[in-house]
N, C-alpha and C. Protein backbone atom coordinates (compact mmCIF):
# COMPACT_ATOMS: atom_id res chain seq x y z
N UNK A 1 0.85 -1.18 0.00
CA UNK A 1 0.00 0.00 0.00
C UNK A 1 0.89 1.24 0.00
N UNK A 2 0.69 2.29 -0.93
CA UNK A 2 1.30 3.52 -0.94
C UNK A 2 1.41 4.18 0.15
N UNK A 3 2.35 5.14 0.08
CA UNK A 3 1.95 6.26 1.88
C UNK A 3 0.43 7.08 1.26
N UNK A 4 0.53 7.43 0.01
CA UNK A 4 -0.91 8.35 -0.36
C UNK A 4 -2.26 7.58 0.16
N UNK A 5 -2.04 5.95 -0.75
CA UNK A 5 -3.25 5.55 0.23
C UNK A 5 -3.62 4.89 1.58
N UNK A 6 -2.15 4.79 2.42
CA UNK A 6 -2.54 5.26 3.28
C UNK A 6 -3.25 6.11 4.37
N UNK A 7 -2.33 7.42 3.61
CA UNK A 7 -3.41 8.39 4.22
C UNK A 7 -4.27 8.67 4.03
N UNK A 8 -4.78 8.23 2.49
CA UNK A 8 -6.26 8.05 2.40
C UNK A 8 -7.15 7.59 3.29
N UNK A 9 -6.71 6.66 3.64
CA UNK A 9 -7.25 5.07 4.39
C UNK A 9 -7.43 6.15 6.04
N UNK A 10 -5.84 6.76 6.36
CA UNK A 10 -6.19 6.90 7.96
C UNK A 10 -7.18 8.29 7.62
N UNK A 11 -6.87 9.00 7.11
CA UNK A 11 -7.90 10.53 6.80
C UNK A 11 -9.30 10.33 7.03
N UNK A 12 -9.59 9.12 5.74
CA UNK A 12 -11.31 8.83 6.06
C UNK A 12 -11.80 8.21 7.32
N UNK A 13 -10.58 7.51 7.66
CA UNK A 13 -11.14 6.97 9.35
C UNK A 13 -11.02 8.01 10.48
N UNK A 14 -10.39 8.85 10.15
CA UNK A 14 -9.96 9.23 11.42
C UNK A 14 -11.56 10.63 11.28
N UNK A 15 -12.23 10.73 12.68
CA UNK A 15 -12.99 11.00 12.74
C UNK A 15 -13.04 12.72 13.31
N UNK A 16 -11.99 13.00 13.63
CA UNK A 16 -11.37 14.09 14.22
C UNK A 16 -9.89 14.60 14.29
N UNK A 17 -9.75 15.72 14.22
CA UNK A 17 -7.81 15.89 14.42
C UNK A 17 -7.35 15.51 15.78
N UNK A 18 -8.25 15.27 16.69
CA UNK A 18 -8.32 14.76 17.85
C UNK A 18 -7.46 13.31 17.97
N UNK A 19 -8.01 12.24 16.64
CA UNK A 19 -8.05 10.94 16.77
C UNK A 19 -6.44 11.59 15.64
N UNK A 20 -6.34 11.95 15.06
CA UNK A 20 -4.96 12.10 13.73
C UNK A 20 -4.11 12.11 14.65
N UNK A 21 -4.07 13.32 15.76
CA UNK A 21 -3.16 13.87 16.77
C UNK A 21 -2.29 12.97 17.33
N UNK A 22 -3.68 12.37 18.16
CA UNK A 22 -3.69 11.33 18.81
C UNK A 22 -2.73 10.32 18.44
N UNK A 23 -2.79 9.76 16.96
CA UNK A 23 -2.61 9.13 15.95
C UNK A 23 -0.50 9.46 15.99
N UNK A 24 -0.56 10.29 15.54
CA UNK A 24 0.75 11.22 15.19
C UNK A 24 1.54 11.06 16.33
N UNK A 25 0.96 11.13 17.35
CA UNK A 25 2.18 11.39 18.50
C UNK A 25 2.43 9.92 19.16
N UNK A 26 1.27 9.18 18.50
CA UNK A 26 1.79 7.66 18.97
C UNK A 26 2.42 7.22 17.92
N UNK A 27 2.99 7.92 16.53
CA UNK A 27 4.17 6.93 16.12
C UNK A 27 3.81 6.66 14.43
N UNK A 28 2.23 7.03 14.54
CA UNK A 28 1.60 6.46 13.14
C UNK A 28 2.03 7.28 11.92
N UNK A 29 2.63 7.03 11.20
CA UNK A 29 3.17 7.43 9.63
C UNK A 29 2.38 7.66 8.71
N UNK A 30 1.41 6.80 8.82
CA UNK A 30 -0.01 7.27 7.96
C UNK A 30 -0.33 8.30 8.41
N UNK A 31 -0.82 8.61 9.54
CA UNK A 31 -1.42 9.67 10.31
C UNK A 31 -1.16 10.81 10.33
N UNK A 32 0.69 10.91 9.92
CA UNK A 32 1.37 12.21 10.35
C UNK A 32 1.01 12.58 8.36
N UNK A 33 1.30 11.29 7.53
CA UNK A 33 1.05 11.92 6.24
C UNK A 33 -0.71 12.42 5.81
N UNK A 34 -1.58 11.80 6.92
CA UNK A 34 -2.97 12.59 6.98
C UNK A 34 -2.93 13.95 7.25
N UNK A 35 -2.23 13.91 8.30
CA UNK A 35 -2.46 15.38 8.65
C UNK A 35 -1.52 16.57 8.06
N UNK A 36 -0.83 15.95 7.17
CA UNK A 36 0.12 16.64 6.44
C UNK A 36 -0.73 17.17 5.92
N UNK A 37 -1.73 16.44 5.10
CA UNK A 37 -2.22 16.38 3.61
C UNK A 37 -3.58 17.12 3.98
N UNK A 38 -4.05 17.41 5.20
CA UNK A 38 -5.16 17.79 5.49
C UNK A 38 -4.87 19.40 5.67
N UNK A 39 -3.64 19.45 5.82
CA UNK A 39 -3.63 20.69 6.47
C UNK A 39 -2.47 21.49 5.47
N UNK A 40 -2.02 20.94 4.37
CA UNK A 40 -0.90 21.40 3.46
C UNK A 40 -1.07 22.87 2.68
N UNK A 41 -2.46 22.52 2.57
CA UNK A 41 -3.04 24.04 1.19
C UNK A 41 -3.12 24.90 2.76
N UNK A 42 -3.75 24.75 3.83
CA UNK A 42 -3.78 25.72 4.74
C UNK A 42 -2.30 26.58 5.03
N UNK A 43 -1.50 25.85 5.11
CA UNK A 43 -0.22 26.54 5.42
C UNK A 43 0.26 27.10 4.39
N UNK A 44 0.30 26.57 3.09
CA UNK A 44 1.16 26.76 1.74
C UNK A 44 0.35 28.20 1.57
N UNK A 45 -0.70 28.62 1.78
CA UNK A 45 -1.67 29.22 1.25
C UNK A 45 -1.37 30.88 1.42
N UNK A 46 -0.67 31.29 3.38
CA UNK A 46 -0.89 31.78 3.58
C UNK A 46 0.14 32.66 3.15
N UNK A 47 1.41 32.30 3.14
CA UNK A 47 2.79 33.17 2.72
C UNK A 47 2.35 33.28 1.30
N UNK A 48 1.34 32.54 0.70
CA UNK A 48 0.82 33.03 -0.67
C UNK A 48 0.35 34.30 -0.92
N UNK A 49 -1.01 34.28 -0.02
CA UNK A 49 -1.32 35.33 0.62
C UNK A 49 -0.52 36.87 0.82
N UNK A 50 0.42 36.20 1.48
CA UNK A 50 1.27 37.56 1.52
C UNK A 50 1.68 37.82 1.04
N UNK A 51 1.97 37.26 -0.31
CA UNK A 51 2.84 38.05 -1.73
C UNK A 51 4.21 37.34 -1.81
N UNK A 52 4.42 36.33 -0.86
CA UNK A 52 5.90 35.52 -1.00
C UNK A 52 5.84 34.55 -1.87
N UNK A 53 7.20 34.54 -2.72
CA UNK A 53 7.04 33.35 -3.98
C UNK A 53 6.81 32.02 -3.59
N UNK A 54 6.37 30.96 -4.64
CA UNK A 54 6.45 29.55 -4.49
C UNK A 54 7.33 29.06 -3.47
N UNK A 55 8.70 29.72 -4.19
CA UNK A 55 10.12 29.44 -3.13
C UNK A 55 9.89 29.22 -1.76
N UNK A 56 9.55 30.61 -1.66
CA UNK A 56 9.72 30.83 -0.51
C UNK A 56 8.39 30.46 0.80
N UNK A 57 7.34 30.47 0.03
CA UNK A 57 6.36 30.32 0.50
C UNK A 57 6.56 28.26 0.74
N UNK A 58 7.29 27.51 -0.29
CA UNK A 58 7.83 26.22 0.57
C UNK A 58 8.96 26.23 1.68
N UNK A 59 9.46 27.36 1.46
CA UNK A 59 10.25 27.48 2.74
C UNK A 59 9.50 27.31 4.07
N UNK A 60 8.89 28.34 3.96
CA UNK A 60 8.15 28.53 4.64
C UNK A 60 7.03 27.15 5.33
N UNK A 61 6.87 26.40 4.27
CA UNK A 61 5.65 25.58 4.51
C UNK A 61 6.62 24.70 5.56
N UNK A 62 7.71 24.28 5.18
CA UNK A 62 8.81 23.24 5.61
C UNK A 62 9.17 23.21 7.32
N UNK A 63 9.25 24.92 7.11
CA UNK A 63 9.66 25.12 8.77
C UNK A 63 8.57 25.43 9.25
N UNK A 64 6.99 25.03 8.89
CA UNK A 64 6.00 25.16 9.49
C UNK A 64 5.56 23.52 10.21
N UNK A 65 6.04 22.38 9.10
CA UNK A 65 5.91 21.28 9.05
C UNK A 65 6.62 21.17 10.22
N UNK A 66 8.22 21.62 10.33
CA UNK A 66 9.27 21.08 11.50
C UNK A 66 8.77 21.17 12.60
N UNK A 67 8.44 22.02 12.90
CA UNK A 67 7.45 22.63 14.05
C UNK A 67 6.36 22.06 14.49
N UNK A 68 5.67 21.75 13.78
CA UNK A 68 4.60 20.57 14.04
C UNK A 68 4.94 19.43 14.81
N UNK A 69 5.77 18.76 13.74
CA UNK A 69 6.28 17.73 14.32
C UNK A 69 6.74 18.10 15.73
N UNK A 70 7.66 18.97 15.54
CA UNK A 70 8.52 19.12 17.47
C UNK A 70 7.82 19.49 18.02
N UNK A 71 6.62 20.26 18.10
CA UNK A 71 5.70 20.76 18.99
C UNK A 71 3.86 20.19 19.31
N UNK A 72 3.59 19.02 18.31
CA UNK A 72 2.24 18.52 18.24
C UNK A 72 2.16 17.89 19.61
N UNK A 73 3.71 17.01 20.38
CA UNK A 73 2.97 16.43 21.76
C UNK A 73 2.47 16.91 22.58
N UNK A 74 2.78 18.68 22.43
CA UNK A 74 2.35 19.93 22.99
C UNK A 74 1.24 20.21 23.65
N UNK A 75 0.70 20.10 21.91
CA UNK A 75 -0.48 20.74 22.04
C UNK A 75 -1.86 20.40 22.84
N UNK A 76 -2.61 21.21 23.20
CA UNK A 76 -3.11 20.59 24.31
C UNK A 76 -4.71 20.15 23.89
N UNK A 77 -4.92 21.12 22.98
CA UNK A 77 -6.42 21.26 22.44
C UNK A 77 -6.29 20.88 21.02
N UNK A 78 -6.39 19.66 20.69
CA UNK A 78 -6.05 19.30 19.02
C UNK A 78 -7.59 20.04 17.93
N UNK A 79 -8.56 20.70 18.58
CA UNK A 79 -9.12 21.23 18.00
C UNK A 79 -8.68 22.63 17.46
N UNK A 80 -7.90 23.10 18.00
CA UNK A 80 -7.23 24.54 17.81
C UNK A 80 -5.99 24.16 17.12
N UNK A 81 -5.65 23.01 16.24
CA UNK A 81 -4.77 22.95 15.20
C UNK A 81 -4.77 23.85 14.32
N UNK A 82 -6.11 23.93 13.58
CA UNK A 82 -5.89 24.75 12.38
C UNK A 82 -5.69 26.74 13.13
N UNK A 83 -5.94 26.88 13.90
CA UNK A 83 -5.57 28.10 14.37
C UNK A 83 -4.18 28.16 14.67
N UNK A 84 -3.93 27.42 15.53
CA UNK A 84 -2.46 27.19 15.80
C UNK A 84 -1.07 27.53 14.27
N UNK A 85 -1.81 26.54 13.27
CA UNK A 85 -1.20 26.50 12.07
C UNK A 85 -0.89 28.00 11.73
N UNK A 86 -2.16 28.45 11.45
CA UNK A 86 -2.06 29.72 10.84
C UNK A 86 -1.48 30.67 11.31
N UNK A 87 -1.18 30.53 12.65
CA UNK A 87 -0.58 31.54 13.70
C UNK A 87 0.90 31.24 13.35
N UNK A 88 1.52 29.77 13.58
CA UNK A 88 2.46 29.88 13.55
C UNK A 88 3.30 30.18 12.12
N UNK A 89 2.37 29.92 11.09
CA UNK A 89 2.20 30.34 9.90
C UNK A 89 2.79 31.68 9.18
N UNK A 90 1.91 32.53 10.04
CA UNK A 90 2.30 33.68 10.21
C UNK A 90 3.57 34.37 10.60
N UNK A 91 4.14 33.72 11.72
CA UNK A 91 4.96 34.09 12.47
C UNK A 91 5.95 33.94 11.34
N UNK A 92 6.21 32.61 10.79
CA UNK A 92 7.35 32.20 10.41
C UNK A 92 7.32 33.31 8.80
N UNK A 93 6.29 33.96 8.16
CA UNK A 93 6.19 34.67 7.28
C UNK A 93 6.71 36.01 7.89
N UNK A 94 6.66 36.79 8.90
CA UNK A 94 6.99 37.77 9.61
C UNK A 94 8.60 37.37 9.54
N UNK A 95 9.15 36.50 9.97
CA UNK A 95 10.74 36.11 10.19
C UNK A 95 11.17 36.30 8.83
N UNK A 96 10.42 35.39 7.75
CA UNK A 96 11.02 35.38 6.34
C UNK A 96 10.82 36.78 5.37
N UNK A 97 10.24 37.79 5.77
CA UNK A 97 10.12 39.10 5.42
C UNK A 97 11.33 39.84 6.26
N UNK A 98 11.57 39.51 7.68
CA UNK A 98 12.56 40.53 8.26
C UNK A 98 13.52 40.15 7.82
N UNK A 99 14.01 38.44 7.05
CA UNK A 99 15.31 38.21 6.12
C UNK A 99 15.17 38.90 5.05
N UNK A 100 13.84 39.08 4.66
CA UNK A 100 14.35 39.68 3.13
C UNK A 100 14.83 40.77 2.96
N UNK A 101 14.28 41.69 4.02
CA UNK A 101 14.24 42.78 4.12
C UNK A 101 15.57 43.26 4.64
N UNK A 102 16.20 42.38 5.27
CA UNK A 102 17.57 42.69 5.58
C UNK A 102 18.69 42.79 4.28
N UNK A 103 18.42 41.61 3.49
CA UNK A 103 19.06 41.56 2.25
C UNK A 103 18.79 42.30 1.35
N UNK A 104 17.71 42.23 0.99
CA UNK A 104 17.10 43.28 -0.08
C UNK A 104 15.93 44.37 0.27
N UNK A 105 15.35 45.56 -0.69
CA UNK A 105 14.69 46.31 -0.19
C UNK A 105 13.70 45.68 -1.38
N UNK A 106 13.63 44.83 -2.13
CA UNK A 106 12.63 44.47 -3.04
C UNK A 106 11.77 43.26 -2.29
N UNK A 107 11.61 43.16 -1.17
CA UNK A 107 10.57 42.53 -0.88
C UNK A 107 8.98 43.02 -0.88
N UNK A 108 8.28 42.49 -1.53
CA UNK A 108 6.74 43.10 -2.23
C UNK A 108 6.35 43.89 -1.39
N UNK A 109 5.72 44.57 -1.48
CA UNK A 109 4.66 45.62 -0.71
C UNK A 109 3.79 44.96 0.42
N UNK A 110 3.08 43.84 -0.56
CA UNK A 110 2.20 43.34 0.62
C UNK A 110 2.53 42.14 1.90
N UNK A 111 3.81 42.52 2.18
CA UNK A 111 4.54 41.95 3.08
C UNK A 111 4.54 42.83 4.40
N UNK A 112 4.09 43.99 3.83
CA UNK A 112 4.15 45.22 5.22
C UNK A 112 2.90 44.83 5.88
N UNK A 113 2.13 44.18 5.57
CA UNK A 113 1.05 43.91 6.68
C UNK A 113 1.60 42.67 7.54
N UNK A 114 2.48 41.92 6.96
CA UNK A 114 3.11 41.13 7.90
C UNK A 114 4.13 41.60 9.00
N UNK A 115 4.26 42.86 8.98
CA UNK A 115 5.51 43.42 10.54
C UNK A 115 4.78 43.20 11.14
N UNK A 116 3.13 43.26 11.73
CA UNK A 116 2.87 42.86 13.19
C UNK A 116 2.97 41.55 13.94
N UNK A 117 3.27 40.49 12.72
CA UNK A 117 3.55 38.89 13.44
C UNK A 117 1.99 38.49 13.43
N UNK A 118 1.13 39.07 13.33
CA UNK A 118 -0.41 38.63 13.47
C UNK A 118 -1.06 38.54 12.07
N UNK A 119 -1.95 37.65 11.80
CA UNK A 119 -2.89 37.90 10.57
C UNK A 119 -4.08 38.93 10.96
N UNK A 120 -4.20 39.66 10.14
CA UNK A 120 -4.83 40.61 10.26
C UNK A 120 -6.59 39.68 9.84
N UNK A 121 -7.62 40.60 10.30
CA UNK A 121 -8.69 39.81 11.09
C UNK A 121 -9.51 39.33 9.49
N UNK A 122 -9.61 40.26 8.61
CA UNK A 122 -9.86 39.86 7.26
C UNK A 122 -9.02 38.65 6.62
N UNK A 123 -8.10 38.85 6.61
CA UNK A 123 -7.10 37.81 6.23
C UNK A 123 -7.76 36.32 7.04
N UNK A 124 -7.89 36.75 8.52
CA UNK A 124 -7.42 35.44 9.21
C UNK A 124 -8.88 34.77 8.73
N UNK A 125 -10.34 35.59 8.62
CA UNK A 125 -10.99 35.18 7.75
C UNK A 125 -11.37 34.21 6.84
N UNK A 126 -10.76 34.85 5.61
CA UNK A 126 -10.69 34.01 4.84
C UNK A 126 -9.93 32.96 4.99
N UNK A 127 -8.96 32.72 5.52
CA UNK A 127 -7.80 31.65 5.38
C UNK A 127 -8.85 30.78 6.29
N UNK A 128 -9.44 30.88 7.29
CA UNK A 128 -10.46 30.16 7.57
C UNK A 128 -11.69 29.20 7.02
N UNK A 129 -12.33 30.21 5.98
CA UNK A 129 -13.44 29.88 4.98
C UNK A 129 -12.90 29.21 4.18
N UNK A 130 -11.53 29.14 3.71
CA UNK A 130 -11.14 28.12 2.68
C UNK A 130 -10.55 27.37 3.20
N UNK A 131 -10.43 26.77 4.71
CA UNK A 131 -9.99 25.67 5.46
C UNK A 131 -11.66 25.15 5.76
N UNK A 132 -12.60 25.48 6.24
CA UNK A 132 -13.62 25.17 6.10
C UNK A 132 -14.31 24.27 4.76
N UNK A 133 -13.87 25.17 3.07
CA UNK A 133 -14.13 24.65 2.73
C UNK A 133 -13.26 23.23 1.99
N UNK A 134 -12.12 23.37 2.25
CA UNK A 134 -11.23 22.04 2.57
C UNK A 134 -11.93 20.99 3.40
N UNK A 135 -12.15 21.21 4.23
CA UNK A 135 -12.70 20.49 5.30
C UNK A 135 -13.72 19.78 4.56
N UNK A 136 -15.05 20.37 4.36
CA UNK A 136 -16.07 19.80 3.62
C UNK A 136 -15.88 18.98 2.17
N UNK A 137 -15.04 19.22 1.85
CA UNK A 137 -14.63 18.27 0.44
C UNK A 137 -14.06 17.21 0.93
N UNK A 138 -13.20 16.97 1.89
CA UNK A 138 -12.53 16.06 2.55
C UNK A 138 -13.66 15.28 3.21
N UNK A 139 -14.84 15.42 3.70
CA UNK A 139 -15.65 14.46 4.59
C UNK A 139 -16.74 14.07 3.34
N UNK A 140 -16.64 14.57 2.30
CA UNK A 140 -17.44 13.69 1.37
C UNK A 140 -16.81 12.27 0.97
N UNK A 141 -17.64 11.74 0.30
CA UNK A 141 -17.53 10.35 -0.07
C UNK A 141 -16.21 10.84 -1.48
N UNK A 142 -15.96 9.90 -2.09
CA UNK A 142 -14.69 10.06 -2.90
C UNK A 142 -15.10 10.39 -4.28
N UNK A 143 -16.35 10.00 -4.66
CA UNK A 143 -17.06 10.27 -5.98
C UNK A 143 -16.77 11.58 -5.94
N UNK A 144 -17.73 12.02 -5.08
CA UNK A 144 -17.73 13.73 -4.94
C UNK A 144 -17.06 14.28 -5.09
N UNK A 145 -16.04 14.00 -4.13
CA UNK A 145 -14.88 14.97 -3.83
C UNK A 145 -14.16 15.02 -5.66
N UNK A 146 -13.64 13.89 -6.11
CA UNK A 146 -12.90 14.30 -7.35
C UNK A 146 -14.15 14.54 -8.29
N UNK A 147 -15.64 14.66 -8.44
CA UNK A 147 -15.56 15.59 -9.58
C UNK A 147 -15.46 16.92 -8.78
N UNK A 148 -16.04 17.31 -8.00
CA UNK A 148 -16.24 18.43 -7.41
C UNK A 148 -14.30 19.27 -7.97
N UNK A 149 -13.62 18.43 -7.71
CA UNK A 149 -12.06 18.59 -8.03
C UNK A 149 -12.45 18.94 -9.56
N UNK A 150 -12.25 18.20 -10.05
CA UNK A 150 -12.59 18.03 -11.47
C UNK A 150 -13.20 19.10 -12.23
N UNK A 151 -14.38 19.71 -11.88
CA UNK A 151 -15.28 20.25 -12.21
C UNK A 151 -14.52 21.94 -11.96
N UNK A 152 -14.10 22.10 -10.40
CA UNK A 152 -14.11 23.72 -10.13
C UNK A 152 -12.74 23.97 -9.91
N UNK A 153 -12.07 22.70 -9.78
CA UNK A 153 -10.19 23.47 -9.31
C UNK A 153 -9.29 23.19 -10.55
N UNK A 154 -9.40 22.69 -11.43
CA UNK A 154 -8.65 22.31 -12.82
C UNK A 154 -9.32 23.51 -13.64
N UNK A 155 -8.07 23.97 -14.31
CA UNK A 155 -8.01 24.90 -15.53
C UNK A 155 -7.32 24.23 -16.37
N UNK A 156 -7.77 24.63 -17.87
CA UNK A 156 -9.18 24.46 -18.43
C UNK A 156 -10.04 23.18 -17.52
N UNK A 157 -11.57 23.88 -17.52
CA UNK A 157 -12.57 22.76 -17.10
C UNK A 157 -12.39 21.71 -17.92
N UNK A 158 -12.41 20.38 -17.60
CA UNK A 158 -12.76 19.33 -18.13
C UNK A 158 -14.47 19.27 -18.69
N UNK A 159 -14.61 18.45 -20.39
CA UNK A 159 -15.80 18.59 -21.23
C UNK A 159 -16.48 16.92 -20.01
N UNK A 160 -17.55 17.29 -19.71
CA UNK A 160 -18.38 16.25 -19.06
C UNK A 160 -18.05 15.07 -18.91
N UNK A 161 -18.03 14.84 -21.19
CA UNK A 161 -17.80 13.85 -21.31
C UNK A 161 -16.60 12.93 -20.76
N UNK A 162 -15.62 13.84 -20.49
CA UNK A 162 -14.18 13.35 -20.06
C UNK A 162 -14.41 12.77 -18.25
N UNK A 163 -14.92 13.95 -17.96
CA UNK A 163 -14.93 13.63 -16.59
C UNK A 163 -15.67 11.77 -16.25
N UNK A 164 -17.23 12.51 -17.34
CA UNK A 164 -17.92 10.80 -16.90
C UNK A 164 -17.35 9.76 -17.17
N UNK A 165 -16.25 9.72 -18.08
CA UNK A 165 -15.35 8.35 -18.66
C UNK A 165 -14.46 8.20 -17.31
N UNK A 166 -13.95 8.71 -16.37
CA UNK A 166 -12.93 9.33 -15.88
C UNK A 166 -13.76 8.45 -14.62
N UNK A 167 -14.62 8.65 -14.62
CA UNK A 167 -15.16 8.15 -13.11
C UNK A 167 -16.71 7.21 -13.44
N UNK A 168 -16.52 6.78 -14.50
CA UNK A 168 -17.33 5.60 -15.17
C UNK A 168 -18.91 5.39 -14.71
N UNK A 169 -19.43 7.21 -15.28
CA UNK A 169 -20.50 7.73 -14.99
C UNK A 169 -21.35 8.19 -16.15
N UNK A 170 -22.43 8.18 -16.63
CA UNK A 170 -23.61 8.66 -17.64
C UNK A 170 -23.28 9.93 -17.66
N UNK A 171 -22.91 10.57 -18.87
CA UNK A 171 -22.36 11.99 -19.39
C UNK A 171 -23.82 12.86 -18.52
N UNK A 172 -24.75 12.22 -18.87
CA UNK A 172 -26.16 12.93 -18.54
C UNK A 172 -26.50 13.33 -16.87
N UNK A 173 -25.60 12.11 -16.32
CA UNK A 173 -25.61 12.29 -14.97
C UNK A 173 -24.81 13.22 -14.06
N UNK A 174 -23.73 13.68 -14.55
CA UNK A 174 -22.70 14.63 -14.26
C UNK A 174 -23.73 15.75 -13.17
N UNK A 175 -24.21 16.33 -14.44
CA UNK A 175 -24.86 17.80 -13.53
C UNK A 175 -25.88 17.23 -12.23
N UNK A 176 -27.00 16.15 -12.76
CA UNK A 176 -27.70 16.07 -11.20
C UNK A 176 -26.59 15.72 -10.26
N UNK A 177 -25.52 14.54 -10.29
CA UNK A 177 -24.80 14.49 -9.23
C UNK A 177 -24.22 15.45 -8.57
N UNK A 178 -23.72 16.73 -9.45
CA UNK A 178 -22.75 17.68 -9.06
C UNK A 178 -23.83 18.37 -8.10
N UNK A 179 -25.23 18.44 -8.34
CA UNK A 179 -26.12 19.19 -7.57
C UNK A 179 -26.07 18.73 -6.21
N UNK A 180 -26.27 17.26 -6.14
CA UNK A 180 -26.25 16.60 -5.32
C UNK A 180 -24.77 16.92 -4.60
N UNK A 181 -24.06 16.56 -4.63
CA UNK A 181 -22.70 17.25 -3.96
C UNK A 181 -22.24 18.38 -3.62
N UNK A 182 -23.04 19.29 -4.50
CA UNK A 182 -23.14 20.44 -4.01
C UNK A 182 -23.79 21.06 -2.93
N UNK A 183 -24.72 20.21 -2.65
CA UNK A 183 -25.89 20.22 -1.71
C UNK A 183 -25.29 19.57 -0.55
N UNK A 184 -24.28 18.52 -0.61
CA UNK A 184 -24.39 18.69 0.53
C UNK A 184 -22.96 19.15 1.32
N UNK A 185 -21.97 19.66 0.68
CA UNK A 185 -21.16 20.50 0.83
C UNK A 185 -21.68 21.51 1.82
N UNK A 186 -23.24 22.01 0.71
CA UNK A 186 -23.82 23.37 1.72
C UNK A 186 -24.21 23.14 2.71
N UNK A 187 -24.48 21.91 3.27
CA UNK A 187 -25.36 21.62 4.23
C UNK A 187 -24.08 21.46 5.32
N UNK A 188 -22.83 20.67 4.87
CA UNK A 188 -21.80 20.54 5.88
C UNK A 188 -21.51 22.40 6.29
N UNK A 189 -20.91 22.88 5.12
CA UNK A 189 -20.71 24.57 5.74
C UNK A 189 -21.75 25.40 6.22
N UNK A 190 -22.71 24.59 6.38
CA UNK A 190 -24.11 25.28 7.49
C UNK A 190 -23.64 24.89 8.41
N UNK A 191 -23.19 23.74 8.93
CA UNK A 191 -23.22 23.20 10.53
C UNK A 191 -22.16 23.80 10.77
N UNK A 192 -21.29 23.92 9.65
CA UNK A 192 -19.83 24.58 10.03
C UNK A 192 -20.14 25.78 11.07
N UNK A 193 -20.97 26.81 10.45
CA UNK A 193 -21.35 28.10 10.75
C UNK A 193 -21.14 28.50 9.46
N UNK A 194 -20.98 28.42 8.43
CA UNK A 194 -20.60 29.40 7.13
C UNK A 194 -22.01 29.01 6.34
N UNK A 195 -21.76 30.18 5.53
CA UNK A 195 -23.17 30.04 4.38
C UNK A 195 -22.81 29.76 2.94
């Protein structure tokens, strides 16, 4: 079995970051590559955010990862992961701006909202709503999730027909299913609190 489907395997079981955590600090390899994978676009996302390149913004992701690791037996409330993330997220984007800035004066503009070390409350926002809606694609069934993939995160869209060959579905059926998945996406980011 791959490490990917592994973490396939522990992701869909694991019922909480509670149980991953849990998971992670007793040793499990699947678990630590679940929660890698659960939480990867959240971190990668945010030095995006701030205007830092690919580069650097994996720099960044790397010594967000290290940290994890050395600090997850830590943590005390595994529900406050994804806050935690973003915080420390942050921080480490604040450090990698005061390097740049030491070296060069061409570090982007929108890096100056990063001198306070904090995400600012709009920011922290959104980086939320699109961990939310991470979240909800992840607790669907697997059909879903890759057209839903398929359908809204690939440029150019894929023609129906491709997709239904792709996942060995009635060209005709595409759109009611997508409704259907769409539906209940909305219904998970209701309980979330989001609309």
């Amino acid at each position: 079995m791959s490490a990917a489907t592994a973490a396939a395997k522990v992701n869909a079981s694991a019922k909480s970051d509670v149980e991953l955590v849990k998971r992670c600090v007793g040793g499990d390899e699947a678990a630590w590559s679940a929660l890698i994978d659960k939480y990867k676009n959240l971190i990668f996302s945010i030095p995006i955010k701030y205007g830092f390149s690919r580069d650097d913004a994996g720099d960044i992701f790397q010594m967000v990862c290290a940290d994890l690791v050395t600090e997850l037996p830590n943590v005390r409330k595994a529900g406050a992961l994804p806050k935690w993330l973003m915080q420390v997220t942050s921080h480490k984007c604040f450090q990698r701006m005061r390097e740049l800035k030491r070296y060069t004066d061409d570090a982007p503009d929108e890096m100056v909202v990063v001198a306070t070390g904090e995400l600012p409350e709009k920011l922290l926002q959104e980086i939320e709503q699109e961990q939310a809606v991470r979240d909800a694609l992840g607790a669907m069934a697997a059909r879903c999730r890759e057209l839903i993939r398929m359908l809204f995160y690939e440029t150019p869209c894929r023609p129906y027909a491709e997709i239904a060959r792709q996942l060995g579905l009635a060209t005709g059926s595409i759109g009611f299913i997508r409704g259907r998945c769409l539906e209940k996406m909305r219904r998970h980011l209701s309980e979330a609190g989001l609309r």
